[in-house]
Protein backbone atom coordinates (compact mmCIF):
# COMPACT_ATOMS: atom_id res chain seq x y z
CA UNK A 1 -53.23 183.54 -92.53
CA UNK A 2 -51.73 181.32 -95.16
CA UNK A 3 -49.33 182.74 -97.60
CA UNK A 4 -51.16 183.18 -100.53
CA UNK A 5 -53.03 185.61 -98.23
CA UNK A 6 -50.34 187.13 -96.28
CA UNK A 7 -49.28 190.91 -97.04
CA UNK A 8 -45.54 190.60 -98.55
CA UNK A 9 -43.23 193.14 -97.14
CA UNK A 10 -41.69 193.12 -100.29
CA UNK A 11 -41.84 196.42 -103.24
CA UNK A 12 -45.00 195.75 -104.91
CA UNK A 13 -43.34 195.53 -108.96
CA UNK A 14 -39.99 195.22 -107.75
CA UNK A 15 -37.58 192.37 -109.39
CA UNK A 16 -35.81 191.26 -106.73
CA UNK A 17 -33.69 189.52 -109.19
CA UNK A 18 -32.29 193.02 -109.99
CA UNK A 19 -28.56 193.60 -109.43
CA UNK A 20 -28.10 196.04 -106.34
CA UNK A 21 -27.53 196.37 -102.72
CA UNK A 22 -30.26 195.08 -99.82
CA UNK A 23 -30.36 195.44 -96.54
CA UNK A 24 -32.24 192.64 -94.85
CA UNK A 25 -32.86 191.67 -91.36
CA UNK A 26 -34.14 188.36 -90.28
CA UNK A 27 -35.26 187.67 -87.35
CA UNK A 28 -36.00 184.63 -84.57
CA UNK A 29 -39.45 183.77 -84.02
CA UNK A 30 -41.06 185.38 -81.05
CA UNK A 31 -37.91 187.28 -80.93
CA UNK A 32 -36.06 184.09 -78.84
CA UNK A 33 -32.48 185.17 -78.12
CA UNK A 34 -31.17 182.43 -79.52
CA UNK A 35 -28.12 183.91 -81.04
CA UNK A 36 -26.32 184.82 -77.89
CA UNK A 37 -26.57 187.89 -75.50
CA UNK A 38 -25.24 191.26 -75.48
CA UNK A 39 -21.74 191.74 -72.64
CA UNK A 40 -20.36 195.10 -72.13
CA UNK A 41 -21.43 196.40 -75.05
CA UNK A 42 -20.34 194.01 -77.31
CA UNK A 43 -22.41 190.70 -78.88
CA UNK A 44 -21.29 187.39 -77.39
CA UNK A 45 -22.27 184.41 -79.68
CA UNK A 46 -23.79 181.28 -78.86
CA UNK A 47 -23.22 178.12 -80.54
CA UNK A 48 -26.23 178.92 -82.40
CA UNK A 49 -25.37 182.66 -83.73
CA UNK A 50 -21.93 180.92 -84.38
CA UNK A 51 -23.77 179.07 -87.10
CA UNK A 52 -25.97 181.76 -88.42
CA UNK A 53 -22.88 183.91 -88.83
CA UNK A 54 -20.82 181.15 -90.20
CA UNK A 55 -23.83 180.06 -92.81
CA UNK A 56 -23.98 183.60 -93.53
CA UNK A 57 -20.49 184.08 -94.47
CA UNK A 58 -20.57 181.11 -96.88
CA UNK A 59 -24.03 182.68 -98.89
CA UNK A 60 -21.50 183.60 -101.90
CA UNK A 61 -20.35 180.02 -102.07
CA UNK A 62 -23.77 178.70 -102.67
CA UNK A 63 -25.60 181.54 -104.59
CA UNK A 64 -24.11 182.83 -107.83
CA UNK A 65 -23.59 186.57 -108.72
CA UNK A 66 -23.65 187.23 -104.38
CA UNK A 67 -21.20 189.07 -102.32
CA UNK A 68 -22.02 190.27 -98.50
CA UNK A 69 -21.53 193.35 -97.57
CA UNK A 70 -21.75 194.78 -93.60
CA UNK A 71 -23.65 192.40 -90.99
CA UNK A 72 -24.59 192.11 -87.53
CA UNK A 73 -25.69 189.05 -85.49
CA UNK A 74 -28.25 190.57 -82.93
CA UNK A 75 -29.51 188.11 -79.67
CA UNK A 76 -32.52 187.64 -82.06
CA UNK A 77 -31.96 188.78 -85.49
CA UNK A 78 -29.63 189.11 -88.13
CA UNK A 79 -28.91 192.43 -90.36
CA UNK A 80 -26.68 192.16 -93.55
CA UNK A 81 -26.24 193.93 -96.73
CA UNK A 82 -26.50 191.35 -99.53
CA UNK A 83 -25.06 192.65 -102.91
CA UNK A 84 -26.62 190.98 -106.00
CA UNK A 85 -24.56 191.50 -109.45
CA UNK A 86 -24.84 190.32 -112.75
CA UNK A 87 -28.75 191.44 -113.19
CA UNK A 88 -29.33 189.26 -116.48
CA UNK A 89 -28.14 186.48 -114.91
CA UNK A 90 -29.89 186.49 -111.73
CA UNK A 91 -33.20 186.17 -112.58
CA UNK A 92 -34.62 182.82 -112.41
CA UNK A 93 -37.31 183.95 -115.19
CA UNK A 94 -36.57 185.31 -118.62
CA UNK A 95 -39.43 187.48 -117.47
CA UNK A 96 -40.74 189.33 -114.81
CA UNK A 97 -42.81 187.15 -112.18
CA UNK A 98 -45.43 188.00 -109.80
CA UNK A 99 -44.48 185.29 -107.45
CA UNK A 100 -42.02 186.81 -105.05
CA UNK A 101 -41.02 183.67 -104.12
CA UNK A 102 -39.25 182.94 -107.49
CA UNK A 103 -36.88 186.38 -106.64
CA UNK A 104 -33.35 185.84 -106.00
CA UNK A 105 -32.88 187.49 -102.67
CA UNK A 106 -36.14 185.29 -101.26
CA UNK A 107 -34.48 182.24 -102.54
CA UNK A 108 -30.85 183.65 -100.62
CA UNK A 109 -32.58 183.93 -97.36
CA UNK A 110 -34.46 180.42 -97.18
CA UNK A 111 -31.16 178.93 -98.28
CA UNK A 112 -29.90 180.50 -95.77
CA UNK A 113 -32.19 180.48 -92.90
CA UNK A 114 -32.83 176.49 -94.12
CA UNK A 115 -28.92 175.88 -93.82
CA UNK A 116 -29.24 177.43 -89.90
CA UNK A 117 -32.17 175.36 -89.01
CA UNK A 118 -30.53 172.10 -90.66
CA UNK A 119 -27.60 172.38 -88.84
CA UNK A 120 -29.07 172.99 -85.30
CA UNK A 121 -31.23 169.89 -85.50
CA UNK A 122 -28.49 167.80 -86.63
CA UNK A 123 -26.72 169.02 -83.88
CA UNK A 124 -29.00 169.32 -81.13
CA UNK A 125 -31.99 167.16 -82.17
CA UNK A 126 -34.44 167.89 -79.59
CA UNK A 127 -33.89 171.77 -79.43
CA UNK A 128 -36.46 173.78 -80.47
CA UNK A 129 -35.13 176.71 -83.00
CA UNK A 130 -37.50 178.37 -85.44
CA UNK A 131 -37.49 181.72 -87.81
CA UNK A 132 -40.20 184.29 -87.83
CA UNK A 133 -41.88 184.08 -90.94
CA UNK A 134 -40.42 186.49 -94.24
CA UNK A 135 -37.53 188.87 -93.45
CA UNK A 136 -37.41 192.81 -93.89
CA UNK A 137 -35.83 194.58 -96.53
CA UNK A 138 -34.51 197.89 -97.68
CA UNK A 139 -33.50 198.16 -101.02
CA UNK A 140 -30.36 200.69 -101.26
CA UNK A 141 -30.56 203.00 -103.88
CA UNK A 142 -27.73 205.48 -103.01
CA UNK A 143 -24.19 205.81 -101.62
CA UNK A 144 -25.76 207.75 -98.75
CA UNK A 145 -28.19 205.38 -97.63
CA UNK A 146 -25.46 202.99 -97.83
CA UNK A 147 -23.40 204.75 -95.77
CA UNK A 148 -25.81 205.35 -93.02
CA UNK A 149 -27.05 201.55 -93.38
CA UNK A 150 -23.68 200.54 -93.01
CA UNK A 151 -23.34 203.34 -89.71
CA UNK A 152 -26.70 201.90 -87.99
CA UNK A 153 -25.25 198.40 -87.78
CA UNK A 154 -22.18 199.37 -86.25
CA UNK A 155 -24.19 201.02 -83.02
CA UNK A 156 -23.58 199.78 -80.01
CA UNK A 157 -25.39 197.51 -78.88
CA UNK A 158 -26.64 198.95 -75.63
CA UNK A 159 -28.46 201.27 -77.45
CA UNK A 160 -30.92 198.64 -78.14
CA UNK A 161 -29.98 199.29 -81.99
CA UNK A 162 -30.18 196.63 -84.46
């Protein structure tokens, strides 16, 4: 399926331009643990999920009107609150757009997952490293969803959460 065809997990109507809290998780493709391995409980990075958490610290830096909340690097995904502020300014549009592409928090994770891949290959040219497709998201709408957002992501690990 190309991806003018593909069903968008994204809020059909939704600007995702639109200051507010999202939970997103991204995740490897095929589900490759790429970003380390879970020890006693407790998530032991790899040089890879080294540079998926340091990239993903550093989002603010490159996108205006961004500020991380709560994350968790996973063997083979990623879950983070991103916090988009300033609504006016975010959107790339003076008007709404059906192309979900053009939203700010799809243009946060390719930068993003595009900074990853860009640094493994210049690393480690000949290692294979690819992203599923898209990413999941949750758009927070209350202090209690927050809260238990925030909650699931601190889980242990053995519980096969996250």
């Amino acid at each position: 399926m190309n991806n003018r065809t593909r069903k968008s997990n994204r809020l059909q109507r939704y600007d995702y331009s639109r200051a507010g809290y999202y939970f997103v998780t991204i995740c490897t493709h095929n589900r490759g643990n790429y970003f380390g391995e879970i020890v006693r409980d407790r998530m032991k990075l790899s040089s890879i999920g080294q540079i998926a958490t340091d990239c993903w610290q550093h989002i603010p830096e490159h996108f205006e009107n961004t500020a991380l909340d709560e994350f968790v690097v996973m063997p083979n995904h990623i879950h983070g609150i991103i916090i988009l502020v300033g609504d006016a300014d975010l959107r790339p549009l003076q008007q709404h757009t059906a192309d979900r592409s053009e939203m700010y928090l799809s243009k946060i994770i390719h930068g993003f997952k595009s900074s990853v891949s860009r640094i493994i290959k210049r690393r480690w040219k000949d290692h294979i490293f690819a992203w599923q497709r898209s990413f999941y998201d949750h758009v927070i709408r209350t202090d209690e969803s927050l809260d238990e957002i925030r909650a699931y992501q601190q889980q242990p690990a053995e519980l096969g959460i996250g």
